[in-house]
N, C-alpha and C. Protein backbone atom coordinates (compact mmCIF):
# COMPACT_ATOMS: atom_id res chain seq x y z
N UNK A 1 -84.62 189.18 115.75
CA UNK A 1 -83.68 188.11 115.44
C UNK A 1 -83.02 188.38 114.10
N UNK A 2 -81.51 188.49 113.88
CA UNK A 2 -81.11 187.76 112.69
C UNK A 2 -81.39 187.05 111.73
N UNK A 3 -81.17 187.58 110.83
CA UNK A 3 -81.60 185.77 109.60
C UNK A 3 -79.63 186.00 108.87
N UNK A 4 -79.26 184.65 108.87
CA UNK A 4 -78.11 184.29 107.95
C UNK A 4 -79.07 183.48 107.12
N UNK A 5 -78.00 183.68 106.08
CA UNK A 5 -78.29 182.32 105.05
C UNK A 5 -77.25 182.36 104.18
N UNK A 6 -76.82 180.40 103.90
CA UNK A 6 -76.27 180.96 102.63
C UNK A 6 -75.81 179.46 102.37
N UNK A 7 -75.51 178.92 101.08
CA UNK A 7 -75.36 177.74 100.61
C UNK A 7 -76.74 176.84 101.12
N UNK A 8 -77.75 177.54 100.65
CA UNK A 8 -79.33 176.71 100.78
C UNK A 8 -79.44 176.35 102.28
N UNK A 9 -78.85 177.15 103.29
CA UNK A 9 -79.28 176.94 105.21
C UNK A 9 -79.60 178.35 105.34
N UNK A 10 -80.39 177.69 106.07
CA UNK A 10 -80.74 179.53 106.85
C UNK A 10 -81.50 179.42 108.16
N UNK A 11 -80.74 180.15 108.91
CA UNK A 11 -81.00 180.18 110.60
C UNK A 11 -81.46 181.79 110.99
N UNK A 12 -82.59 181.85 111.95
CA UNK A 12 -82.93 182.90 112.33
C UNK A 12 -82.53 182.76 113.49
N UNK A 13 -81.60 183.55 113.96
CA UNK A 13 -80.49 183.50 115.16
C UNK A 13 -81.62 183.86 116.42
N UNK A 14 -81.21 182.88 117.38
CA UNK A 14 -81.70 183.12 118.44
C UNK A 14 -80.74 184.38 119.05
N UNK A 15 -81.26 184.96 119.93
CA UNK A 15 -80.44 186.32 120.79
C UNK A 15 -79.17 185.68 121.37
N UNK A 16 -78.34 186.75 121.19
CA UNK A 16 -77.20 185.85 121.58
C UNK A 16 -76.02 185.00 120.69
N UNK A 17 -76.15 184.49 119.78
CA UNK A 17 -75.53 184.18 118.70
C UNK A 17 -74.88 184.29 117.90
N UNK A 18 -74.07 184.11 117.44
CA UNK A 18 -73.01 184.14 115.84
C UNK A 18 -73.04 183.12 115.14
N UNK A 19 -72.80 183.95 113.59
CA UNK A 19 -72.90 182.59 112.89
C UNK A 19 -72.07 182.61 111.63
N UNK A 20 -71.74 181.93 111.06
CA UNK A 20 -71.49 182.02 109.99
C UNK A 20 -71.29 180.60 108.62
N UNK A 21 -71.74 180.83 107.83
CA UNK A 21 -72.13 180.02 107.04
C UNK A 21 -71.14 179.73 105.55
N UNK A 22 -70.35 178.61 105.11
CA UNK A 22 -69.83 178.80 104.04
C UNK A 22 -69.08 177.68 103.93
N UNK A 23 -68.65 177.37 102.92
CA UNK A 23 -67.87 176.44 101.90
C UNK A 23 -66.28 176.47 102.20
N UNK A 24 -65.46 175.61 102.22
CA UNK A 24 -64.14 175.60 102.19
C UNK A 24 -63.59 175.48 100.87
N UNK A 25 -62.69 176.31 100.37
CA UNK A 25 -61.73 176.18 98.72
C UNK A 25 -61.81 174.90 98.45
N UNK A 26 -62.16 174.44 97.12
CA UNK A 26 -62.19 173.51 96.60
C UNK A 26 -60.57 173.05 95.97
N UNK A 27 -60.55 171.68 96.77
CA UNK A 27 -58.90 171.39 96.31
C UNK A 27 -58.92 170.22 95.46
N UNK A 28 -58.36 169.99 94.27
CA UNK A 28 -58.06 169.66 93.75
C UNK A 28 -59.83 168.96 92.68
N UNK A 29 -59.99 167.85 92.19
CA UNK A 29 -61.52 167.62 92.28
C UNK A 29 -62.26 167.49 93.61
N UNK A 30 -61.75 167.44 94.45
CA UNK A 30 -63.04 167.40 95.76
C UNK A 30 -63.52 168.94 95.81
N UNK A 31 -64.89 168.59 95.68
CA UNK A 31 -65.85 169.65 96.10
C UNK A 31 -66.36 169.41 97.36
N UNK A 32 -66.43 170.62 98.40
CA UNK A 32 -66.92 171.02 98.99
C UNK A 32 -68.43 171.59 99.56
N UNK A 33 -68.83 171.47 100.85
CA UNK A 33 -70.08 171.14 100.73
C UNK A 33 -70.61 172.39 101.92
N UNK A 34 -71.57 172.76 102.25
CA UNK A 34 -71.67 173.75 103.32
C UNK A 34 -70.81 173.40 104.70
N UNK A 35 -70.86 174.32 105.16
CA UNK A 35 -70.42 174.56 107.14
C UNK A 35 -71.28 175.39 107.21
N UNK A 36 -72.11 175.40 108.15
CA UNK A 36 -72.24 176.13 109.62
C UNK A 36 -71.93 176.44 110.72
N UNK A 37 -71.31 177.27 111.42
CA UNK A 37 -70.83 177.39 112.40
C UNK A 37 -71.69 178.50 113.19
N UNK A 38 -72.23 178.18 114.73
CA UNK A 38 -73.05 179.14 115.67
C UNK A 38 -72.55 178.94 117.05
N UNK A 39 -72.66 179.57 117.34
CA UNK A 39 -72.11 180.30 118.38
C UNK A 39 -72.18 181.51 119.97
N UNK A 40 -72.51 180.71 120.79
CA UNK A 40 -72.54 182.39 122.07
C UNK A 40 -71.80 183.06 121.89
N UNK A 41 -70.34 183.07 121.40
CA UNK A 41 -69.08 183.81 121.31
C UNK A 41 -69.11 184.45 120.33
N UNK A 42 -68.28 185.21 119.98
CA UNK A 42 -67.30 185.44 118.67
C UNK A 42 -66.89 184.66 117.99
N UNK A 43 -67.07 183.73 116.61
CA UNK A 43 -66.48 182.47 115.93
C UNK A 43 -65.33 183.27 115.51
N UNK A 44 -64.14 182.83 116.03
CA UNK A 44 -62.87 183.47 115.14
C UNK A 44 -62.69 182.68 113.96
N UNK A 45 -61.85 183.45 113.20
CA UNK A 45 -62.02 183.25 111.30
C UNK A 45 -61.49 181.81 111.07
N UNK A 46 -60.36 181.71 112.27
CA UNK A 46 -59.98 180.15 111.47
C UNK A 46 -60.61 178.98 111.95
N UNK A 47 -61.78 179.16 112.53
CA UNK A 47 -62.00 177.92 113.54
C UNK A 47 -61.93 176.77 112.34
N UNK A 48 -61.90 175.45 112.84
CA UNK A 48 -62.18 174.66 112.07
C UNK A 48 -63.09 173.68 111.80
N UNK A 49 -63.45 173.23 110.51
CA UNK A 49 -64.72 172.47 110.50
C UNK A 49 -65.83 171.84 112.04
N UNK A 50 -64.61 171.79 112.72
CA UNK A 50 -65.72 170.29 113.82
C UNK A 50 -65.43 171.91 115.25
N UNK A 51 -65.14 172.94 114.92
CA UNK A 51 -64.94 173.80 116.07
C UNK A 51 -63.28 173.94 116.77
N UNK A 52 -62.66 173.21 116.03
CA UNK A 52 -60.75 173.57 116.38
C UNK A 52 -60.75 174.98 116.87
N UNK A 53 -60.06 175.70 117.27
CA UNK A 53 -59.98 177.03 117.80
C UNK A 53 -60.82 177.67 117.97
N UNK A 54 -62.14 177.35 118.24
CA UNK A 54 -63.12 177.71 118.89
C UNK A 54 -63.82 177.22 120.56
N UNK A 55 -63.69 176.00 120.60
CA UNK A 55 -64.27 175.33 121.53
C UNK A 55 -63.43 175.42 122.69
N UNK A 56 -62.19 175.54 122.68
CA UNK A 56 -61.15 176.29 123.62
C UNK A 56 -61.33 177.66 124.16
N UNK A 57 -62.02 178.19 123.52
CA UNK A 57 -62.42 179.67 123.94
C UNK A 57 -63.72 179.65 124.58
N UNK A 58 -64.30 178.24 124.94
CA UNK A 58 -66.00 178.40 125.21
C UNK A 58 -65.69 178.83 126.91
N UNK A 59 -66.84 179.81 127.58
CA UNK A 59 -66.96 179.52 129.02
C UNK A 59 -67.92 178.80 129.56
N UNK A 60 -67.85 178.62 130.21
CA UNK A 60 -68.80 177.30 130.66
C UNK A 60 -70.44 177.51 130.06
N UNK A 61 -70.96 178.94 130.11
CA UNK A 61 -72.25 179.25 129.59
C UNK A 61 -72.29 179.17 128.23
N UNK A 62 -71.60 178.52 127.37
CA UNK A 62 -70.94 178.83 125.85
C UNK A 62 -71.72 177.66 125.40
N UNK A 63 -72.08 177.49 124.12
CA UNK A 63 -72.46 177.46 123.02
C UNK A 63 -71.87 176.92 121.38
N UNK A 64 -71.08 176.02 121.47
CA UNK A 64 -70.80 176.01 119.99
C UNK A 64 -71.36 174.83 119.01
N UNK A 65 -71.89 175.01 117.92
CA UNK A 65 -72.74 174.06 117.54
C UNK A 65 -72.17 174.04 115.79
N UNK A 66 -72.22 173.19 115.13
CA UNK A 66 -71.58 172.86 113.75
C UNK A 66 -73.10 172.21 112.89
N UNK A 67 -73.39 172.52 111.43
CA UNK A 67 -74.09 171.96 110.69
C UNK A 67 -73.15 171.66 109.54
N UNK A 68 -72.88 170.21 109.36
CA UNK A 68 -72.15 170.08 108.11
C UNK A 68 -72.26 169.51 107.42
N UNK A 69 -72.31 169.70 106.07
CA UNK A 69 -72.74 168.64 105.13
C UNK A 69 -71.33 168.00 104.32
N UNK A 70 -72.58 166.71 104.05
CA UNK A 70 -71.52 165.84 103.57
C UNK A 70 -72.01 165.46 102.10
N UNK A 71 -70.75 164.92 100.75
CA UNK A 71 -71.59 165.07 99.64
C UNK A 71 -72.57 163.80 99.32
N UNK A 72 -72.95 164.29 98.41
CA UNK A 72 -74.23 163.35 97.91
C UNK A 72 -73.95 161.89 97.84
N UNK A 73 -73.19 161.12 97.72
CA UNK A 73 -71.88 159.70 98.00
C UNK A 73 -72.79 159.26 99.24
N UNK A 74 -72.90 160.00 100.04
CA UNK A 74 -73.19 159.93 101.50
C UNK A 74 -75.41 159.57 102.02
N UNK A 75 -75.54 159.87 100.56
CA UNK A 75 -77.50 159.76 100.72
C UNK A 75 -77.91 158.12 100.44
N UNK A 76 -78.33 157.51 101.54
CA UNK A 76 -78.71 156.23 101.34
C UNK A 76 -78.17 155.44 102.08
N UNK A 77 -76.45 156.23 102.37
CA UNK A 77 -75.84 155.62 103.61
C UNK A 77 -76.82 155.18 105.02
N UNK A 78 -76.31 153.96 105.77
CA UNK A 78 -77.14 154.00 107.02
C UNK A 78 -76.39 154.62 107.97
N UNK A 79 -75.58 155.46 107.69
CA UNK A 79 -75.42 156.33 108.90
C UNK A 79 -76.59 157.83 108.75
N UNK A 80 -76.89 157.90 107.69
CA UNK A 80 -77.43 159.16 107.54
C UNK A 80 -78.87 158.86 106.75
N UNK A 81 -79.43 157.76 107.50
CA UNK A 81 -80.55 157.22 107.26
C UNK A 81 -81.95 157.86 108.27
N UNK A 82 -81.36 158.72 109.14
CA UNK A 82 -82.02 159.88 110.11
C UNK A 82 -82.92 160.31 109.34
N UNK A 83 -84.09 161.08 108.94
CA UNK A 83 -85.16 162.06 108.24
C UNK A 83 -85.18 162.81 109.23
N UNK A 84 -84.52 164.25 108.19
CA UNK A 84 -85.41 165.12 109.38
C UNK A 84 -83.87 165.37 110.29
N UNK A 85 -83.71 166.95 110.35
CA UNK A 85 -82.63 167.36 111.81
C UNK A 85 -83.48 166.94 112.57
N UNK A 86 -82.38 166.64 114.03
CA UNK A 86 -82.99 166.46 115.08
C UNK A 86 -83.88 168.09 115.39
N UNK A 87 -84.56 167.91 116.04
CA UNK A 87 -85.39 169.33 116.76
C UNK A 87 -85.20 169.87 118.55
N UNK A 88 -85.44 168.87 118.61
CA UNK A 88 -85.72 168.69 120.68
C UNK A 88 -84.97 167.76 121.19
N UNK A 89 -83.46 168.22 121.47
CA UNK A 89 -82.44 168.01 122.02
C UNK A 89 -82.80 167.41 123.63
N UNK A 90 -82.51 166.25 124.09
CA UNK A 90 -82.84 166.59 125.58
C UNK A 90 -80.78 166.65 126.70
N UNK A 91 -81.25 167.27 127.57
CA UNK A 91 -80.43 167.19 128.70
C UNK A 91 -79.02 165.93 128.62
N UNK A 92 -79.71 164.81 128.36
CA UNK A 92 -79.29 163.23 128.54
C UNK A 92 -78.84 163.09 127.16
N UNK A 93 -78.48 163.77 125.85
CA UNK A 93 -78.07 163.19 124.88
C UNK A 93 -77.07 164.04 124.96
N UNK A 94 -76.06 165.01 125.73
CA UNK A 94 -74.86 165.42 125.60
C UNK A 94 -73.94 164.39 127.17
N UNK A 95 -72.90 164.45 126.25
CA UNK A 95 -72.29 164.04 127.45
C UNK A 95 -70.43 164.30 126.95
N UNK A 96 -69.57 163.85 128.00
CA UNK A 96 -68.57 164.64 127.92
C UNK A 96 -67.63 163.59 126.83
N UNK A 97 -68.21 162.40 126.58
CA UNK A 97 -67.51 161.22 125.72
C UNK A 97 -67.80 161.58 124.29
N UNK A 98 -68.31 162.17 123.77
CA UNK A 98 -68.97 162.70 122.40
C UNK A 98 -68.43 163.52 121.66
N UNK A 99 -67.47 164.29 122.75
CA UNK A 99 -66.11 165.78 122.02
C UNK A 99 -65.53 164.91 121.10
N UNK A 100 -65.45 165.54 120.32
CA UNK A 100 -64.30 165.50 118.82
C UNK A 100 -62.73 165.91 120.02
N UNK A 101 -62.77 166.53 120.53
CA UNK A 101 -61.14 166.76 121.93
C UNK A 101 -61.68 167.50 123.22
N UNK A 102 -61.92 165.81 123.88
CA UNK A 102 -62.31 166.26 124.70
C UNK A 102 -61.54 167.55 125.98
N UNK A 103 -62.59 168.31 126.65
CA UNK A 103 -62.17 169.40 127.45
C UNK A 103 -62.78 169.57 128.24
N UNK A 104 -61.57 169.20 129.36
CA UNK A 104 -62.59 169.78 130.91
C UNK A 104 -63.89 170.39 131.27
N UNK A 105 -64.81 169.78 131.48
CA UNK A 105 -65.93 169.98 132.15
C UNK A 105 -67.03 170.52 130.65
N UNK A 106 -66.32 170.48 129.85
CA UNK A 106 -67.73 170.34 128.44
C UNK A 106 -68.30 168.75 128.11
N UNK A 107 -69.29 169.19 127.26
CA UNK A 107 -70.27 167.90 127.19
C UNK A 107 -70.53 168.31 125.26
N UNK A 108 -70.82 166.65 124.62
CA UNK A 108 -71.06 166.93 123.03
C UNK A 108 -72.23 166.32 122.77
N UNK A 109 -73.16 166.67 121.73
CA UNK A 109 -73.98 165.43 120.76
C UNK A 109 -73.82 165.39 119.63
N UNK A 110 -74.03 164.53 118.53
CA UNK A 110 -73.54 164.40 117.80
C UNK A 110 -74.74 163.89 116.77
N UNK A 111 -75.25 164.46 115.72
CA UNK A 111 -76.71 163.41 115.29
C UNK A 111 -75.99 163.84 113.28
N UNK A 112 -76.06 162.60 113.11
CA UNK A 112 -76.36 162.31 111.58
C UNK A 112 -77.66 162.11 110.84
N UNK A 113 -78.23 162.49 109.43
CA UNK A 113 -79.54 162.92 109.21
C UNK A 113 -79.08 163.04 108.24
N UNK A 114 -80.51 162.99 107.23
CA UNK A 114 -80.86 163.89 106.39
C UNK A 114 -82.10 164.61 105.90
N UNK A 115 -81.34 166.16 106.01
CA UNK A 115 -82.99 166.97 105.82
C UNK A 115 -82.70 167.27 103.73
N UNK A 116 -84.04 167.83 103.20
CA UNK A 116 -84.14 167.89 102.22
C UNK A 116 -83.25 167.36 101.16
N UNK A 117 -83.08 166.22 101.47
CA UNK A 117 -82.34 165.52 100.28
C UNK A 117 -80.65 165.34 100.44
N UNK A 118 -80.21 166.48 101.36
CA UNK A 118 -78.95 166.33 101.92
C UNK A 118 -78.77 166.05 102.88
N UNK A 119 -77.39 165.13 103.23
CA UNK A 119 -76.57 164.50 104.11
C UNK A 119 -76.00 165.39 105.12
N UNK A 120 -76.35 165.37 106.49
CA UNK A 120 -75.73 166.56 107.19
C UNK A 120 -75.34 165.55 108.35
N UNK A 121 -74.39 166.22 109.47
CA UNK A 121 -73.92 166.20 110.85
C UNK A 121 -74.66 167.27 111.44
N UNK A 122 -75.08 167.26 112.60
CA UNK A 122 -75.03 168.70 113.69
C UNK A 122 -73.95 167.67 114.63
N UNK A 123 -73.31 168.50 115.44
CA UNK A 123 -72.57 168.61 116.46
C UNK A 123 -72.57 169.60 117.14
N UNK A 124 -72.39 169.45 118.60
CA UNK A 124 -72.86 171.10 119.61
C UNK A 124 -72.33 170.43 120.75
N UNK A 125 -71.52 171.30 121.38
CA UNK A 125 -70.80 171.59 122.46
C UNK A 125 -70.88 172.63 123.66
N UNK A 126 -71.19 172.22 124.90
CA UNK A 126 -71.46 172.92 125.50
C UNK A 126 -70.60 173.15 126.66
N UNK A 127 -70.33 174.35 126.99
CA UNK A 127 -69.15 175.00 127.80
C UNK A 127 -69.23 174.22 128.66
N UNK A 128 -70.18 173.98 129.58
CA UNK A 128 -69.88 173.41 131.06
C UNK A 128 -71.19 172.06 130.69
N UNK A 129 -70.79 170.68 131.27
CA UNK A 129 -71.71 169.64 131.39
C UNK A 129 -72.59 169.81 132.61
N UNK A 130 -72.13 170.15 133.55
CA UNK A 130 -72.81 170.78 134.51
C UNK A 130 -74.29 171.94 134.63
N UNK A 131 -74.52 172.89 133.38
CA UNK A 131 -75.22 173.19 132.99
C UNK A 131 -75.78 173.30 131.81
N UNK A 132 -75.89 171.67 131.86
CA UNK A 132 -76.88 171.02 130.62
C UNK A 132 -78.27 171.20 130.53
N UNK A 133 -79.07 171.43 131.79
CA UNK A 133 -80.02 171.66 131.68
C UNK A 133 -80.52 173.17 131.23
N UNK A 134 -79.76 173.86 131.55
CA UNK A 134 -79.96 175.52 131.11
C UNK A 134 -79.67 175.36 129.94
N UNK A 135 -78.90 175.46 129.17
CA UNK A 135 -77.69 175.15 127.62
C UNK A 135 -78.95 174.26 127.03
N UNK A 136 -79.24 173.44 127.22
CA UNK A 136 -79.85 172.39 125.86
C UNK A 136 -81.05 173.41 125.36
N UNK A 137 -81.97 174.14 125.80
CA UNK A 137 -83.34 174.91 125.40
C UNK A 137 -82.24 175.59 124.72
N UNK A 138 -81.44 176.13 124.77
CA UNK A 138 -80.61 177.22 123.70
C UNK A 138 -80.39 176.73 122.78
N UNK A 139 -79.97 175.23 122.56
CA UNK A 139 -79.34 174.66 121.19
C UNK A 139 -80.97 174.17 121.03
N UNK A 140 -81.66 173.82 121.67
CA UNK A 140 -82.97 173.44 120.77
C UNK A 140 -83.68 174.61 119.92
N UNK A 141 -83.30 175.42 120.63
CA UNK A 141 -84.21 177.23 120.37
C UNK A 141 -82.89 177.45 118.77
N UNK A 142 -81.99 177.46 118.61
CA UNK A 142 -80.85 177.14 117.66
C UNK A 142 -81.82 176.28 116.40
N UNK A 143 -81.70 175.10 116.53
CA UNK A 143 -82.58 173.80 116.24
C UNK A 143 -83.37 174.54 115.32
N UNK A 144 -84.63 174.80 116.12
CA UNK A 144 -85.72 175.19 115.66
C UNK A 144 -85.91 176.26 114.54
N UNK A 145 -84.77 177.25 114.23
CA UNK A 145 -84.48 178.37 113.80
C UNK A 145 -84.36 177.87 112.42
N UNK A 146 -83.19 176.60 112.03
CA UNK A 146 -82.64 176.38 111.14
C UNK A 146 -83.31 176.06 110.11
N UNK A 147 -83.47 176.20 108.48
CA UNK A 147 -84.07 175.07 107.71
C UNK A 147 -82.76 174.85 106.15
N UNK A 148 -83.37 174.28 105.60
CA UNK A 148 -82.39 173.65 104.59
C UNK A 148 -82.88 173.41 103.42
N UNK A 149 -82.86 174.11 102.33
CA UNK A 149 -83.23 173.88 100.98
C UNK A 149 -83.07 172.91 100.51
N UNK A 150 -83.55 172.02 99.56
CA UNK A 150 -83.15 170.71 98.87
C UNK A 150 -82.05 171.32 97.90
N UNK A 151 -81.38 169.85 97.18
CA UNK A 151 -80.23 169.88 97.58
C UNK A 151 -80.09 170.40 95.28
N UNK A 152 -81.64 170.61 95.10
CA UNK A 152 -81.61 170.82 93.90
C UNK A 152 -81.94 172.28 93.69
N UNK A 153 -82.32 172.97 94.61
CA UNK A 153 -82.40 174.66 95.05
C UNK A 153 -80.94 175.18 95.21
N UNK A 154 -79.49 174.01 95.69
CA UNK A 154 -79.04 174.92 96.26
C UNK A 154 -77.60 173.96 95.01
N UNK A 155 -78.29 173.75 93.92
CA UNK A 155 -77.38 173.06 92.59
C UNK A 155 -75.88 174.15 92.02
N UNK A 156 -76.78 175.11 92.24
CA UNK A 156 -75.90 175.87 91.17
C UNK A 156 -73.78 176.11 92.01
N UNK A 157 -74.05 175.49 92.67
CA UNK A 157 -71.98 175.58 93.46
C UNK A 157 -72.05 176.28 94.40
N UNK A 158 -71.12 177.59 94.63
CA UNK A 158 -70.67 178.29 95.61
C UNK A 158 -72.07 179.45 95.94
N UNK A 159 -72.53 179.43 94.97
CA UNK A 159 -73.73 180.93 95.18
C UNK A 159 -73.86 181.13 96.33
N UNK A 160 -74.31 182.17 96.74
CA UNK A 160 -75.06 182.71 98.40
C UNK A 160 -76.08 182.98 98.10
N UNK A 161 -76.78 182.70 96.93
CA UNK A 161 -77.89 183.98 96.46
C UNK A 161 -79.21 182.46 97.36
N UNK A 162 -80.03 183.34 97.50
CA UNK A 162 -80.98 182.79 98.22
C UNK A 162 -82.38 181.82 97.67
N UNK A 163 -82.33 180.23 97.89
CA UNK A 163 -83.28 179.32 97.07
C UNK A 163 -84.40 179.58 97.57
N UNK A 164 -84.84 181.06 98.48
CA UNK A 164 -86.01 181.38 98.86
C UNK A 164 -86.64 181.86 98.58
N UNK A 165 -85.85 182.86 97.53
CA UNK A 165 -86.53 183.98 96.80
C UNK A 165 -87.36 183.11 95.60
């Protein structure tokens, strides 16, 4: 397996996968906070935050899943009053009403949380709703891979350098 990491996440890629991990240019005072982006496919370079030009390219056996954080404003909120990523996805928590745009015959979930001190989204999309039951062990096997440094390991801004070492 793979290991990515970078802005205090790190996923040991299940087979099969792409990933890529990183920050968007900081505009003006808003700072910016990690993305994750994974993938069965190829992630092309511009996809966008929630999967824009990506999720159009899924085939039905496809795969696209988002970890995103949100800033610290956001810890205490009751939307992100979750502990803990979800882990064990079932079958029955994607469905096709959940897409950020929706698309023929895909299915979404959507879970707010927070692991180590930071505010995150996952979101994951799956090519065909129809084979939800095959697809969900992949995004759980995904899931399971991931972990997340606190949010005082991963202080220092843009770094990649690793809060593991």
């Amino acid at each position: 397996m793979a290991t990515v990491e970078a802005h205090g996440i790190r996923a040991r890629l299940p087979e099969g996968f792409d990933a890529h991990i990183f920050r968007r240019s900081t505009i003006g005072d808003e700072r910016s906070y990690a993305v994750a982006h994974f993938a069965t496919f190829p992630i092309p370079a511009d996809t966008g935050d929630f999967g824009g030009g990506a999720v159009t390219l899924m085939r039905p056996s496809d795969i696209f899943a988002v970890l995103f954080e949100y800033g610290p404003e956001s810890l205490g909120k009751k939307l992100f009053a979750e502990r803990g990523m979800p882990r064990a996805l079932q079958a029955s928590d994607f469905r096709p009403t959940v897409l950020r745009r929706g698309l023929q015959g895909q299915a979404g979930t959507q879970w707010f949380f927070t692991e180590s001190g930071r505010p995150f989204t996952f979101y994951a999309v799956l090519g065909a709703y129809s084979r939800r039951a095959v697809l969900v062990p992949k995004v759980n096997s995904l899931l399971s891979s991931l972990t997340v440094a606190s949010a005082a390991a991963t202080a220092g801004g843009g770094s990649t350098a690793s809060p593991w070492n």
